[in-house]
Protein backbone atom coordinates (compact mmCIF):
# COMPACT_ATOMS: atom_id res chain seq x y z
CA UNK A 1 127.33 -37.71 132.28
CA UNK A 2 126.24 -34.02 137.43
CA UNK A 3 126.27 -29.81 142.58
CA UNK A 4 125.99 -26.09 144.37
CA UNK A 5 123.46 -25.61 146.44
CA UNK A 6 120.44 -24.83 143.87
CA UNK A 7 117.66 -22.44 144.87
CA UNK A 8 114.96 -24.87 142.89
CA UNK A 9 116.27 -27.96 144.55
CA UNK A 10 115.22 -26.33 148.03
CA UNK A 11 112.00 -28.33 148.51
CA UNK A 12 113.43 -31.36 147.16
CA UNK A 13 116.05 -31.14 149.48
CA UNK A 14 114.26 -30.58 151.99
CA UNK A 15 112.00 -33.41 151.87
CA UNK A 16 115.14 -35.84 151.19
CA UNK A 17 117.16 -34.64 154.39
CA UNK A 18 113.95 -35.33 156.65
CA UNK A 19 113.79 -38.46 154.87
CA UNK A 20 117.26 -39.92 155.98
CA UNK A 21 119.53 -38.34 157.95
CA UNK A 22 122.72 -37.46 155.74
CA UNK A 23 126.13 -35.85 156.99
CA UNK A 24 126.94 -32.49 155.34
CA UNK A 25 130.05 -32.04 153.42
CA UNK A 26 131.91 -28.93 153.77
CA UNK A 27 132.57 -26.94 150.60
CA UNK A 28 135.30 -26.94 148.53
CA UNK A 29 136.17 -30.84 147.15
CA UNK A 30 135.52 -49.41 126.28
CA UNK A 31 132.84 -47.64 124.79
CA UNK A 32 130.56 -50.62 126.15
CA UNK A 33 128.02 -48.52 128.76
CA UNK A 34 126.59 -51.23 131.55
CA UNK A 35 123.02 -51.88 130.55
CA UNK A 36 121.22 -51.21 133.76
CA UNK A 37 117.87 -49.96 135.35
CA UNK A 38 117.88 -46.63 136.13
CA UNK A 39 114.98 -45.90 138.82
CA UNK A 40 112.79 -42.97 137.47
CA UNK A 41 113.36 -41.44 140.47
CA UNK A 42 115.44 -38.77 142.80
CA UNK A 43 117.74 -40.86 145.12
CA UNK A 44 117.44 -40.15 148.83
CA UNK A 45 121.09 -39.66 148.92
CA UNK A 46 120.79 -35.91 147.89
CA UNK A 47 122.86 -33.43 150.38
CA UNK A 48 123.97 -30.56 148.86
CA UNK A 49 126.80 -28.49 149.47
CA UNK A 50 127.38 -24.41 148.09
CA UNK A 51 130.50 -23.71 147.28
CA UNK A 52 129.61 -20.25 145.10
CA UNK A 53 126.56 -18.38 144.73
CA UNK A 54 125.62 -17.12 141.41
CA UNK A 55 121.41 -17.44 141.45
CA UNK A 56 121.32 -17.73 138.38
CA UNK A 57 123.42 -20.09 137.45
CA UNK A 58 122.30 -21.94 140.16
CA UNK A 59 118.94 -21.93 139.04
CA UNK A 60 119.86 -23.26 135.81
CA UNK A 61 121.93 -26.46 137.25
CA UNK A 62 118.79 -27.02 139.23
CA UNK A 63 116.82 -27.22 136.03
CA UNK A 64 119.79 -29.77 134.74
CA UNK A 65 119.72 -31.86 137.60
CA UNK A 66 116.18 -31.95 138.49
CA UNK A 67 114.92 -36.13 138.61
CA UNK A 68 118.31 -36.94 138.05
CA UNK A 69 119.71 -39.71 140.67
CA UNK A 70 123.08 -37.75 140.95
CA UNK A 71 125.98 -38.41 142.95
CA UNK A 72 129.23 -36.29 142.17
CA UNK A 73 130.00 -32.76 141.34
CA UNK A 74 129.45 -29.87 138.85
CA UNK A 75 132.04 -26.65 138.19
CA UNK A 76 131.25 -24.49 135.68
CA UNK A 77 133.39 -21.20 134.36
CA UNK A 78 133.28 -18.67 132.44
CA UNK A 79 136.03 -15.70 131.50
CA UNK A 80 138.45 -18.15 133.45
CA UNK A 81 136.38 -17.91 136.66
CA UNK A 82 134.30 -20.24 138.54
CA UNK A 83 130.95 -18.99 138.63
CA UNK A 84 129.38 -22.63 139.83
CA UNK A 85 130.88 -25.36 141.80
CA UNK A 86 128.55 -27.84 143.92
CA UNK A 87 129.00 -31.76 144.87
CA UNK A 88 126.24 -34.24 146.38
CA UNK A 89 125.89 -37.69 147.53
CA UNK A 90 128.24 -40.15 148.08
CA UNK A 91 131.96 -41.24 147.65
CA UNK A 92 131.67 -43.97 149.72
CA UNK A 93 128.39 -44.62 150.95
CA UNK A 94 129.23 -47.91 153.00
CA UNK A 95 131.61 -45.87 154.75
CA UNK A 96 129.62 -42.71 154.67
CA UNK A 97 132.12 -40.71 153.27
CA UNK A 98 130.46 -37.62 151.26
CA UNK A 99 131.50 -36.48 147.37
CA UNK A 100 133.48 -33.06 147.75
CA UNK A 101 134.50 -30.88 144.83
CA UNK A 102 138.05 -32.50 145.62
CA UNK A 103 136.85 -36.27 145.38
CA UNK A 104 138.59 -38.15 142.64
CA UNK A 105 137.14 -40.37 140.50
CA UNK A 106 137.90 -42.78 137.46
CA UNK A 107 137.82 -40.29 134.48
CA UNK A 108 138.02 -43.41 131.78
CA UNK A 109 138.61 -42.53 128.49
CA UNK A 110 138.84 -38.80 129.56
CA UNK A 111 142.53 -40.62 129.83
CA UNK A 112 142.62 -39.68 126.16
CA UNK A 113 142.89 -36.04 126.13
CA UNK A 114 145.75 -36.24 128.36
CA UNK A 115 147.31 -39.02 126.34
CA UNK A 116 146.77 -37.39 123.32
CA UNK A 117 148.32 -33.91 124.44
CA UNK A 118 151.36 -35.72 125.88
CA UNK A 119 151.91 -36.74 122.16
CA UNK A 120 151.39 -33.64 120.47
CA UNK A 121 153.64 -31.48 123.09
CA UNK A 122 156.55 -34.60 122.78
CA UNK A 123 156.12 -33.73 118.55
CA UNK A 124 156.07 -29.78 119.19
CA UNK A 125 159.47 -30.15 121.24
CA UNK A 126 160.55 -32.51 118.04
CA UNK A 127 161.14 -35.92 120.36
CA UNK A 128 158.50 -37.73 118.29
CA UNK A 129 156.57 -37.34 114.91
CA UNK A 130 153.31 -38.70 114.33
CA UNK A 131 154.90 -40.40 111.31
CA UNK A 132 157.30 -42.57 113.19
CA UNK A 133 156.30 -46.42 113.28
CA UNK A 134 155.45 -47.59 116.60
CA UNK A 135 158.12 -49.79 116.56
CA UNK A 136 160.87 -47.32 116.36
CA UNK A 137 160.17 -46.55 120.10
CA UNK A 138 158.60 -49.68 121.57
CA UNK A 139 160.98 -52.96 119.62
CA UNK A 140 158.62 -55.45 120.83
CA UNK A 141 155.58 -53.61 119.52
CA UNK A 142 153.86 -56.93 117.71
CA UNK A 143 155.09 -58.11 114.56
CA UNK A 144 153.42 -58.81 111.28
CA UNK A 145 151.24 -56.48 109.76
CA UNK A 146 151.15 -54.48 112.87
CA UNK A 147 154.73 -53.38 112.37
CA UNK A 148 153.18 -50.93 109.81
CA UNK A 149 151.77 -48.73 112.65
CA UNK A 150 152.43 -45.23 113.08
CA UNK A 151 152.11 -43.04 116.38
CA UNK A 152 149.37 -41.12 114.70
CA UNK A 153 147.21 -44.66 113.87
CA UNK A 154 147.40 -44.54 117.75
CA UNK A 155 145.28 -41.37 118.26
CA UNK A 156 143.11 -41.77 115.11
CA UNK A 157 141.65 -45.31 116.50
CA UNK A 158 142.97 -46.98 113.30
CA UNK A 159 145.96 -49.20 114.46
CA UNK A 160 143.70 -52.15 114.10
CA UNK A 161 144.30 -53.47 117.95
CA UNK A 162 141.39 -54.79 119.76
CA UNK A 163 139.98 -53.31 122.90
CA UNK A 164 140.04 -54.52 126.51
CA UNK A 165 137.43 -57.55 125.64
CA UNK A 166 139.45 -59.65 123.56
CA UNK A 167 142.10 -60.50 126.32
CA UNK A 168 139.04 -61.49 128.84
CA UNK A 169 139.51 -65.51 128.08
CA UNK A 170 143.14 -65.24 127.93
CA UNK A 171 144.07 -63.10 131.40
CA UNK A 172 141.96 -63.43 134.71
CA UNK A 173 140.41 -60.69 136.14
CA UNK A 174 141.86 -59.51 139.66
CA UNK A 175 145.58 -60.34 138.14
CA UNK A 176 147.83 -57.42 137.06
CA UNK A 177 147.29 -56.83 133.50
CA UNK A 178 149.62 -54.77 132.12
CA UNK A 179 149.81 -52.65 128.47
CA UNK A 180 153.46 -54.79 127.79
CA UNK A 181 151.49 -58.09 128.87
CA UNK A 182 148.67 -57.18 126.64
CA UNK A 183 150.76 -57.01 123.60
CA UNK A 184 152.84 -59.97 124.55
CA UNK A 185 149.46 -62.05 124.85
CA UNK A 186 148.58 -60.67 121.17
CA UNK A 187 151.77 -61.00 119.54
CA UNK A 188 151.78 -64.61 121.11
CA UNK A 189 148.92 -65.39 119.56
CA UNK A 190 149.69 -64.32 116.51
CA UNK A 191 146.75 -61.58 116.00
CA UNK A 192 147.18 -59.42 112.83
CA UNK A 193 145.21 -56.18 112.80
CA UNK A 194 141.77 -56.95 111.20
CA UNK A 195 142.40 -54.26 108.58
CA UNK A 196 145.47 -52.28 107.30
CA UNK A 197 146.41 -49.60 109.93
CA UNK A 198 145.41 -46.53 108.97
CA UNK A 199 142.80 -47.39 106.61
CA UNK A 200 139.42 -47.89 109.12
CA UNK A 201 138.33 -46.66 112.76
CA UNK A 202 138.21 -48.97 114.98
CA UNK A 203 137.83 -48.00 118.78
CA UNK A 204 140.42 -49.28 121.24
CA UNK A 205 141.65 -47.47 124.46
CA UNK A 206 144.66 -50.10 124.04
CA UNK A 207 145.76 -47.94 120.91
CA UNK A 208 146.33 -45.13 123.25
CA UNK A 209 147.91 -47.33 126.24
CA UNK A 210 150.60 -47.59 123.70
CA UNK A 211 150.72 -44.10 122.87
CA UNK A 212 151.41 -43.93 126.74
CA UNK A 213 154.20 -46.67 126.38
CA UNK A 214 155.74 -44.08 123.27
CA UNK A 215 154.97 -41.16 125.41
CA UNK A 216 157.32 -42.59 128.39
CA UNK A 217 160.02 -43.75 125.43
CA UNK A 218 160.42 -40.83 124.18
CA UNK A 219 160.41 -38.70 127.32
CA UNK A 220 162.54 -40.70 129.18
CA UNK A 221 160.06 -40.21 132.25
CA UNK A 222 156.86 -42.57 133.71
CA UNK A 223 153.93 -41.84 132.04
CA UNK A 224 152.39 -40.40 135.16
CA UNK A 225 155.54 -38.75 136.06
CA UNK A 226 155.27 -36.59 132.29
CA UNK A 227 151.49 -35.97 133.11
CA UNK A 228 152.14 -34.35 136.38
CA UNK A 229 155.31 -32.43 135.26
CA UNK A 230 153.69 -30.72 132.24
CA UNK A 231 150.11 -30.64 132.78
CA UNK A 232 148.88 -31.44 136.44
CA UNK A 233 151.54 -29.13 138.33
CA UNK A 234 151.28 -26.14 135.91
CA UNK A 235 147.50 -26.46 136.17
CA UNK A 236 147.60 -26.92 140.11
CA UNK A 237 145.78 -30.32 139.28
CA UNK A 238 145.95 -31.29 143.08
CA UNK A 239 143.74 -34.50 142.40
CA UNK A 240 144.54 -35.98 139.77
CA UNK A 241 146.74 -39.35 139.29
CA UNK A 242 147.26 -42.57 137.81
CA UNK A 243 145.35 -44.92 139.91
CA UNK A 244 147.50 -47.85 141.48
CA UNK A 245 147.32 -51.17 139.52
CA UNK A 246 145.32 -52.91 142.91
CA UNK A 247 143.02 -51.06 145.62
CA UNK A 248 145.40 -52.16 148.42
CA UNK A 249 147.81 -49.51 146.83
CA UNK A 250 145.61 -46.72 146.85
CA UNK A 251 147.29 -43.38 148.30
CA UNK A 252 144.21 -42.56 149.54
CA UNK A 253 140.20 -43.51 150.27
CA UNK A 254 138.99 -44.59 147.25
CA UNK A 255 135.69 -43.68 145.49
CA UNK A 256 133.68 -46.56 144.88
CA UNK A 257 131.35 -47.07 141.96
CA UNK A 258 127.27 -47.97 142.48
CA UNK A 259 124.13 -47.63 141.31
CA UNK A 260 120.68 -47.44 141.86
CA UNK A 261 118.45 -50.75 141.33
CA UNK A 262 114.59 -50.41 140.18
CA UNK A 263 113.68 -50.56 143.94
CA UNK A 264 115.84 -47.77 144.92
CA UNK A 265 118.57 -50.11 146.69
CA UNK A 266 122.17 -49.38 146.27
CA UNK A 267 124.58 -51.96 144.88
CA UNK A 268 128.10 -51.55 144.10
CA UNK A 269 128.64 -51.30 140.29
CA UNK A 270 132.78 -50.80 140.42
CA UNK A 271 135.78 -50.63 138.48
CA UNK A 272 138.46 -54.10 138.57
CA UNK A 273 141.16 -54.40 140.89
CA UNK A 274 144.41 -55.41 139.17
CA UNK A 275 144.70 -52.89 136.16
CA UNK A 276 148.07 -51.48 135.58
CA UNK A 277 147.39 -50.27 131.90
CA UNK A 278 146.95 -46.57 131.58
CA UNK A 279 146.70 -44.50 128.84
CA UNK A 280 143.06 -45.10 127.45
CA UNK A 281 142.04 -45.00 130.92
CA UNK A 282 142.61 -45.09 134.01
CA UNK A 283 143.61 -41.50 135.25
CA UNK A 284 141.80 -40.02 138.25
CA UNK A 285 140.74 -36.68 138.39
CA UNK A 286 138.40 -34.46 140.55
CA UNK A 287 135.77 -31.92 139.27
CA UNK A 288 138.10 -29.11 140.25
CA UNK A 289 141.23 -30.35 138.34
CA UNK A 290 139.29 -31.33 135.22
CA UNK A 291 137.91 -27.91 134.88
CA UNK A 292 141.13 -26.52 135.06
CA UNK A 293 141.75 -28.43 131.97
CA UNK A 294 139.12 -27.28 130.74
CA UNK A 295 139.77 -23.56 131.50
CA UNK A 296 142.99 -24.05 129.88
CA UNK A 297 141.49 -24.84 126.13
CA UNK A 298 138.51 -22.50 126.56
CA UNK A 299 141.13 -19.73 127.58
CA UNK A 300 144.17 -20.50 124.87
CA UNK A 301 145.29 -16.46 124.77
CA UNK A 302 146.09 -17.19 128.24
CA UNK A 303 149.89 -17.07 128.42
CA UNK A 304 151.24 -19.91 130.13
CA UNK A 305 147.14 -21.85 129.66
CA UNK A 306 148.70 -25.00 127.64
CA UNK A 307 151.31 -25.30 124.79
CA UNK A 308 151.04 -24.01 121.56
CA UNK A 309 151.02 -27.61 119.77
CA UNK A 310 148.68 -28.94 122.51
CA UNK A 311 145.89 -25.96 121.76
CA UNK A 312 146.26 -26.66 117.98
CA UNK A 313 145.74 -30.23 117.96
CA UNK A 314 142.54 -29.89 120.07
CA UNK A 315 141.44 -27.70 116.96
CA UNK A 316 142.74 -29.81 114.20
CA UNK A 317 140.75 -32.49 112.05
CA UNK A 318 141.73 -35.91 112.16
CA UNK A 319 142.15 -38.24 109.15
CA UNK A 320 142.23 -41.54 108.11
CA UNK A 321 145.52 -42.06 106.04
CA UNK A 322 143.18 -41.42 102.70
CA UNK A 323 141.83 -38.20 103.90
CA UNK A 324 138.20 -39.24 105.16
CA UNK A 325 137.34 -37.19 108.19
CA UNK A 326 137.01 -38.59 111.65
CA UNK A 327 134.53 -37.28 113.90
CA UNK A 328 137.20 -37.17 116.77
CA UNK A 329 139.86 -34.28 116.24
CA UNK A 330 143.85 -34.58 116.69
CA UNK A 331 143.70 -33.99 120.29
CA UNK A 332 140.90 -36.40 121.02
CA UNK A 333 137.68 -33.72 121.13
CA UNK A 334 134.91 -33.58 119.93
CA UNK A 335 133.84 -30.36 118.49
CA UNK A 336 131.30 -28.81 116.66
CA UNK A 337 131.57 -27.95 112.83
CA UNK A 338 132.40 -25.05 112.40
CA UNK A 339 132.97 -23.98 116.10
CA UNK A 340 136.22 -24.18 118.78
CA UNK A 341 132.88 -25.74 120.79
CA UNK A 342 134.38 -28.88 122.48
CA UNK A 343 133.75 -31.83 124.75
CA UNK A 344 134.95 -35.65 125.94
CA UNK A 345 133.75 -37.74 127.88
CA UNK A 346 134.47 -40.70 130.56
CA UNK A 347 132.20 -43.96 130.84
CA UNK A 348 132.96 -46.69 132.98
CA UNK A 349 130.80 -48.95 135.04
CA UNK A 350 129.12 -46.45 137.08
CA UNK A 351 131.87 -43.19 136.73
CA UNK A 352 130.53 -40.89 134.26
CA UNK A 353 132.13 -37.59 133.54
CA UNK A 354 132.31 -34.94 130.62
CA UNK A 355 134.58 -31.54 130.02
CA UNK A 356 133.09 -29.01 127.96
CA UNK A 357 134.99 -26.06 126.74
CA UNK A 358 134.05 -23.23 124.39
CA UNK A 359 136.66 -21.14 123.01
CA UNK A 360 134.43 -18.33 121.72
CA UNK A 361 132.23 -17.82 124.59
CA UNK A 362 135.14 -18.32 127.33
CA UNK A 363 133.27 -20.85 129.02
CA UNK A 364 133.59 -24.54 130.57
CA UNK A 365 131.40 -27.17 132.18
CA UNK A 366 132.37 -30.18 133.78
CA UNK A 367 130.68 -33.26 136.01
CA UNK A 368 132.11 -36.48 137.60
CA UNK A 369 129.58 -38.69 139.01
CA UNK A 370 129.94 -42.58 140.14
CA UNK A 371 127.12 -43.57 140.15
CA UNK A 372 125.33 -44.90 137.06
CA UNK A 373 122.99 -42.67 135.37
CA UNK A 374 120.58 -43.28 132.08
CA UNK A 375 122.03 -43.65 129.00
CA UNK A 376 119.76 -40.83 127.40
CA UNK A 377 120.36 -38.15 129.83
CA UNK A 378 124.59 -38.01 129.39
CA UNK A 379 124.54 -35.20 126.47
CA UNK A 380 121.05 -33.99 128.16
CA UNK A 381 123.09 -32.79 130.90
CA UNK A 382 125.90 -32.02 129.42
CA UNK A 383 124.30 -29.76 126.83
CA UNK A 384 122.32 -27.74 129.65
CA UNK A 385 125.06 -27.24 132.03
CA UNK A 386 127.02 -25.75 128.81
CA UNK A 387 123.85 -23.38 128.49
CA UNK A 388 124.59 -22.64 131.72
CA UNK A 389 127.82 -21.76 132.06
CA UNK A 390 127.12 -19.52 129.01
CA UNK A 391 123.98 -18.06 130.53
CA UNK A 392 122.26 -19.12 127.73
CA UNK A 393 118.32 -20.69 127.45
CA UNK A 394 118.08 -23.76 128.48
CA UNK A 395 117.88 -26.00 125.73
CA UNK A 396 114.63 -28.17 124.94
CA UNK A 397 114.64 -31.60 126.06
CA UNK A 398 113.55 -34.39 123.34
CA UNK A 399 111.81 -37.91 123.78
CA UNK A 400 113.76 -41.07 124.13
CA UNK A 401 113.54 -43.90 122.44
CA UNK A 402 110.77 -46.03 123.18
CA UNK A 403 111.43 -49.19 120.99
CA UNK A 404 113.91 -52.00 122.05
CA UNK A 405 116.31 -54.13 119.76
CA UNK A 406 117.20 -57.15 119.99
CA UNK A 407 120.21 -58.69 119.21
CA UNK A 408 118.36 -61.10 116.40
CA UNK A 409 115.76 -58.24 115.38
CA UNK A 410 119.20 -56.03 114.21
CA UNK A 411 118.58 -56.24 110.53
CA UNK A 412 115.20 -54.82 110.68
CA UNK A 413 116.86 -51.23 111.56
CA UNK A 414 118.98 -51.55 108.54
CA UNK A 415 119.03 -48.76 106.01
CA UNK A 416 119.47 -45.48 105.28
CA UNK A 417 118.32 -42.32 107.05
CA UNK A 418 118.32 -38.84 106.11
CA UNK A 419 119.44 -36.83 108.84
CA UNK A 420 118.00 -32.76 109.26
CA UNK A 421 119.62 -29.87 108.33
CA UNK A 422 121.83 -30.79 105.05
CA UNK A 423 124.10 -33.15 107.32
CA UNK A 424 123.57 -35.51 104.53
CA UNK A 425 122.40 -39.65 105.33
CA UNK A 426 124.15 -42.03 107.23
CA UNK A 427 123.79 -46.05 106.84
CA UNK A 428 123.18 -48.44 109.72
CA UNK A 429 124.38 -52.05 108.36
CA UNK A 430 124.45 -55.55 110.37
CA UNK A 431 127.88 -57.40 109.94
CA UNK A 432 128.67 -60.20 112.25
CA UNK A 433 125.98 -59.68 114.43
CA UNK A 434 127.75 -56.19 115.07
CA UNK A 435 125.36 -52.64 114.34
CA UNK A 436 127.10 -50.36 112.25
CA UNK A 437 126.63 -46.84 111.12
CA UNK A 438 128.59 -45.42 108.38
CA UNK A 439 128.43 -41.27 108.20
CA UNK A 440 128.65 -38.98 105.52
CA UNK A 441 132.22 -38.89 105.09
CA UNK A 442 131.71 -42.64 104.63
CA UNK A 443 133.57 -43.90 107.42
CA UNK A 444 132.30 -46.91 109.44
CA UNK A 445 131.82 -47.07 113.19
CA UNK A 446 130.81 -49.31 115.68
CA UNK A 447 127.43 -48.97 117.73
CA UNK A 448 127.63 -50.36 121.04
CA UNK A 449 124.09 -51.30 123.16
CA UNK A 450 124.04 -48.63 126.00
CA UNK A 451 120.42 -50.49 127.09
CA UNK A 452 118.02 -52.62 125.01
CA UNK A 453 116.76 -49.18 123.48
CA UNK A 454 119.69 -46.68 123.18
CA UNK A 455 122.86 -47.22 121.16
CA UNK A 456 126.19 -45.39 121.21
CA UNK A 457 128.93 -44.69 118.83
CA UNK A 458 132.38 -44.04 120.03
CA UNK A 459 134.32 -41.63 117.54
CA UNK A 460 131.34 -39.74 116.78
CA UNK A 461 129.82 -39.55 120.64
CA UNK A 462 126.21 -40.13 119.18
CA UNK A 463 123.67 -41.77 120.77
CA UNK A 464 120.84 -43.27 119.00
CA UNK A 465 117.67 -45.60 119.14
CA UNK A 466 113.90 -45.20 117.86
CA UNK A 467 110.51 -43.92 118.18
CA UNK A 468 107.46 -46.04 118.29
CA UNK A 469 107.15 -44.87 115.06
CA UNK A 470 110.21 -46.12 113.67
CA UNK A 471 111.73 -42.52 112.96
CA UNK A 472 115.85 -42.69 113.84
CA UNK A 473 116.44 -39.91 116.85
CA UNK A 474 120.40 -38.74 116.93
CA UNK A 475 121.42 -36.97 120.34
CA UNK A 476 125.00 -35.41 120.64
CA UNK A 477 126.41 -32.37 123.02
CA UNK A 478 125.53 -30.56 120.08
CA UNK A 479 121.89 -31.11 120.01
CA UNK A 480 119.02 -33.38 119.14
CA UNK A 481 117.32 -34.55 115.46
CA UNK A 482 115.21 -36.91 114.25
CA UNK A 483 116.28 -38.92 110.80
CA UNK A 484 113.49 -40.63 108.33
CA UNK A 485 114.45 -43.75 106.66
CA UNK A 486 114.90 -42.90 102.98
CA UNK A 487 115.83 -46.44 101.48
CA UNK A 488 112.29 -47.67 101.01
CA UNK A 489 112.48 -49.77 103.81
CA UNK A 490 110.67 -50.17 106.97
C-alpha cells in the first residue's frame, strides 16, 4: 500500500536519472490480491518531485520507501497541515505521462468509507435507519431468504451476497455490468444467501453496491451526485469521481495499472473496462483529496470537518445481529483497540492505496500507487509513514514468511495458535478447500492467497503466512507478532 523529494533517496536518484532519462513532474498533483512477482529491486522509473520540505519528515519517508518499486504519491499531515506531499513514477508510462499529487487513481474498496458515511449521514438526517429491510427502498431487491436483509447487514458484510466472482461465468467481461443486473442475474437464478443475514461475515463489495443503490433511493440524487454534494465539494475533493462504466468515457487521461515482472519489464496489470457498479468500488481519488478525508476524521473538533453521525460511526463497533464483534467498525475502519487510531485500504490489480488517521495525535497518512507492490510490505509502509507523520521512531521491520502453501497442503496449517500479548488464540480451519481463521470473538473469516506464501483476511486487514519454522507471523497497521501453535499439532 507509497513521494517528496527525500534527502536519503539523493544517491539513488541520482544513479536512476543517469540511468534513463525521465521527464520531471512539476509539484503539486475483492479482497483477492493478484499473486505476482515482485522484483527485489528499485524500478528505474524513480523521478521525484518536492512539493514541501520538512527534513525530517522527509527523511523518514525515505526510510519507508527505500527498495520499494513505487509509483504514486505520499501526503502526510499533522495538526490539519500538510507537512509531506511527494509523487514519483508513472501514470501512464506508454504515454509518458508522470504521477502528480493530483493524479487519480482506482481507490477500490476505499469506495467503502464513502459508502458507508453516505449511510450513516442519510440515518442522522432520519431518511433511512439501519433497521429498514433492503427491500423497503430497492422492491426488486432478490426474493427468498434475502428479503430478510437490513441496510445495516449491508455495511457489516453479513447480507450473505456473493462477491464479484460468482457472476464471472454468467456475464462477459468488457460488457456493462451493472449493480441492478447483478441482482437480476442472482435473483434469476434463484441464489439464497448461504447463511441467514446477519448471522456470519462474509466479504462482498456487492453488499455495499447496494447500500449505494439505498443511498440514491433514499436521497433522491445519483450516487455520485450525493458523494460530491456532501463530501467531495465541502472537502474541496477536486479529484475525486465515479469512474465511467467504459474507458472511452473517461473525462480525462486515465491512469493505467502495471507492474514490474522478475526481469524488471513493465506489463500492464489493469482494471476491466465495462464496470458500471459502484459502491464497493470503483471511486477515484487522488492523494490530495483522500487526505483531506483523512484530515477530516483525524480533526473531528473541526467545525464544519464531517457530520456528527459520520465521525461517530467511524468510532463505533460493529456487530453481528448476536452481538459478536467485527473487526471492521460502523463506518468501515479499522481501528485499534482501544484507540481513535484508524485506517482502510484499496487493493485492486495493481492500485494500492491506504488512509490513515489518528484522532489523538492529529495526524494522517495516505499513498495511492498503481503499480503492484509485495504483499508483505502494504501495512510495512503504511505503519512507517504513520510514524512519520507523527514524528515518531520508525518502527522495526519483521521477517516474511518464507514457507509456501499449497492449495492441497491447506490442512497441514490447521489448528490453533496463541497469539502475544493476551489477544487470546485464533483457529485456522480448511472447509471446502477455503482457509479460514476464526478470532477471539469467534467469528469466522475468509483468508484469501495474496502469493503462494502470504494470506490476507478482509474484515480484520491481517496478513499472515509462516516461518521456516512453522511459527504463525500476524502483520496489521497496528504492528507485527508471531503466534505458536498450541493444539498439539504440527
Amino acid at each position: 500500500m507509497p513521494v517528496k523529494a527525500l534527502a536519503g533517496l539523493a544517491a539513488i536518484i541520482g544513479l536512476a536519472m543517469a540511468a534513463c532519462a525521465l521527464p520531471q513532474p512539476a509539484a503539486r498533483d475483492h479482497p483477492v490480491l493478484p499473486q505476482v512477482v515482485v522484483p527485489r529491486v528499485v524500478p528505474q522509473v524513480v523521478a521525484q518531485v518536492v512539493a514541501r520540505v520538512d527534513t525530517e519528515v522527509d527523511a523518514a519517508v525515505a526510510r519507508a520507501l527505500a527498495g520499494i518499486p513505487f509509483s504514486g504519491a505520499v501526503v502526510l499531515s499533522r495538526g490539519g497541515q500538510v507537512i509531506h506531499e511527494s509523487a514519483s513514477g508513472w501514470a501512464d508510462h506508454e504515454a509518458g505521462r508522470p504521477f502528480t499529487l493530483d493524479t487519480a487513481v482506482d481507490g477500490a474498496s476505499l469506495a467503502k468509507t464513502f459508502t458507508a458515511a453516505a449511510v450513516h449521514l442519510l440515518v442522522a438526517q432520519r431518511r433511512l435507519s439501519l433497521d429498514d429491510l433492503v427491500v423497503q427502498h430497492l422492491p426488486h431487491y432478490p426474493g427468498g431468504a434475502h428479503r430478510a436483509t437490513r441496510v445495516r447487514h449491508l455495511l457489516s458484510h453479513s447480507a450473505g451476497l456473493p462477491d464479484y466472482d460468482a457472476f464471472d461465468g454468467t456475464l462477459l467481461r468488457g460488457t456493462l455490468r451493472t449493480t441492478q443486473g447483478l441482482l437480476a442475474d442472482l435473483a434469476a437464478r434463484h441464489a439464497a444467501p448461504p447463511f441467514a443475514p446477519g448471522t456470519r461475515f462474509e466479504y462482498s463489495s456487492l453488499a455495499f453496491d447496494v447500500a449505494a443503490l439505498v443511498v440514491e433511493a433514499a436521497s433522491g440524487q445519483r450516487f455520485e451526485d450525493f458523494l460530491r454534494e456532501q463530501f467531495f465539494a465541502p472537502l474541496a475533493m477536486t479529484h475525486s469521481f465515479r469512474r465511467p462504466a467504459f474507458f472511452a468515457d473517461w473525462p480525462e487521461p486515465r491512469t493505467i495499472g502495471h507492474r514490474l515482472r522478475a526481469d524488471g519489464q513493465r506489463v500492464r496489470h489493469d482494471v476491466t473496462d465495462g464496470e458500471a457498479f459502484a459502491g464497493g468500488s470503483n471511486l477515484y481519488f487522488s492523494a490530495r483529496d483522500l487526505s483531506r478525508w483523512a484530515m477530516a476524521f483525524a480533526r473531528a473538533t473541526v467545525p464544519g470537518s464531517l457530520p456528527d453521525g459520520v465521525l461517530r460511526a467511524a468510532l463505533a463497533p460493529m456487530m453481528l445481529d448476536d452481538g459478536r464483534r467485527l473487526g471492521l467498525t460502523q463506518g468501515n475502519w479499522y481501528c485499534e483497540p482501544g484507540t481513535r487510531r484508524c485506517q482502510y485500504s484499496g487493493h485492486l490489480d495493481a492500485f494500492h492505496s491506504v488512509v490513515l488517521w489518528d484522532r489523538d495525535r492529529g495526524t494522517s497518512a495516505v499513498y495511492v500507487s498503481n503499480n503492484t507492490l509485495e504483499p508483505w510490505q502494504h501495512a510495512q509502509l503504511a505503519r512507517e509513514l504513520a510514524a512519520a507523520a507523527a514524528g515518531a521512531p520508525p518502527p522495526a521491520r519483521s521477517p516474511r514468511p518464507v514457507l509456501r502453501i499449497a492449495r492441497d497442503a491447506l490442512p497441514a496449517v490447521a489448528g490453533v495458535y496463541q497469539r502475544s500479548a493476551g489477544r487470546g488464540r485464533i483457529e485456522l480451519r480448511v472447509e471446502a478447500g477455503r482457509l479460514l481463521l476464526r478470532d477471539a470473538a469467534g467469528v469466522t473469516y475468509r483468508a484469501f492467497a495474496a502469493t503462494p506464501e502470504v494470506r490476507y483476511v478482509p474484515g480484520l486487514d491481517l496478513w499472515f503466512g509462516f516461518a521456516r519454522d512453522g511459527t504463525l507471523l500476524l502483520r496489521s497497521v497496528a504492528g507485527d507478532e508471531a503466534a505458536a501453535r498450541v493444539d498439539g499439532a504440527g
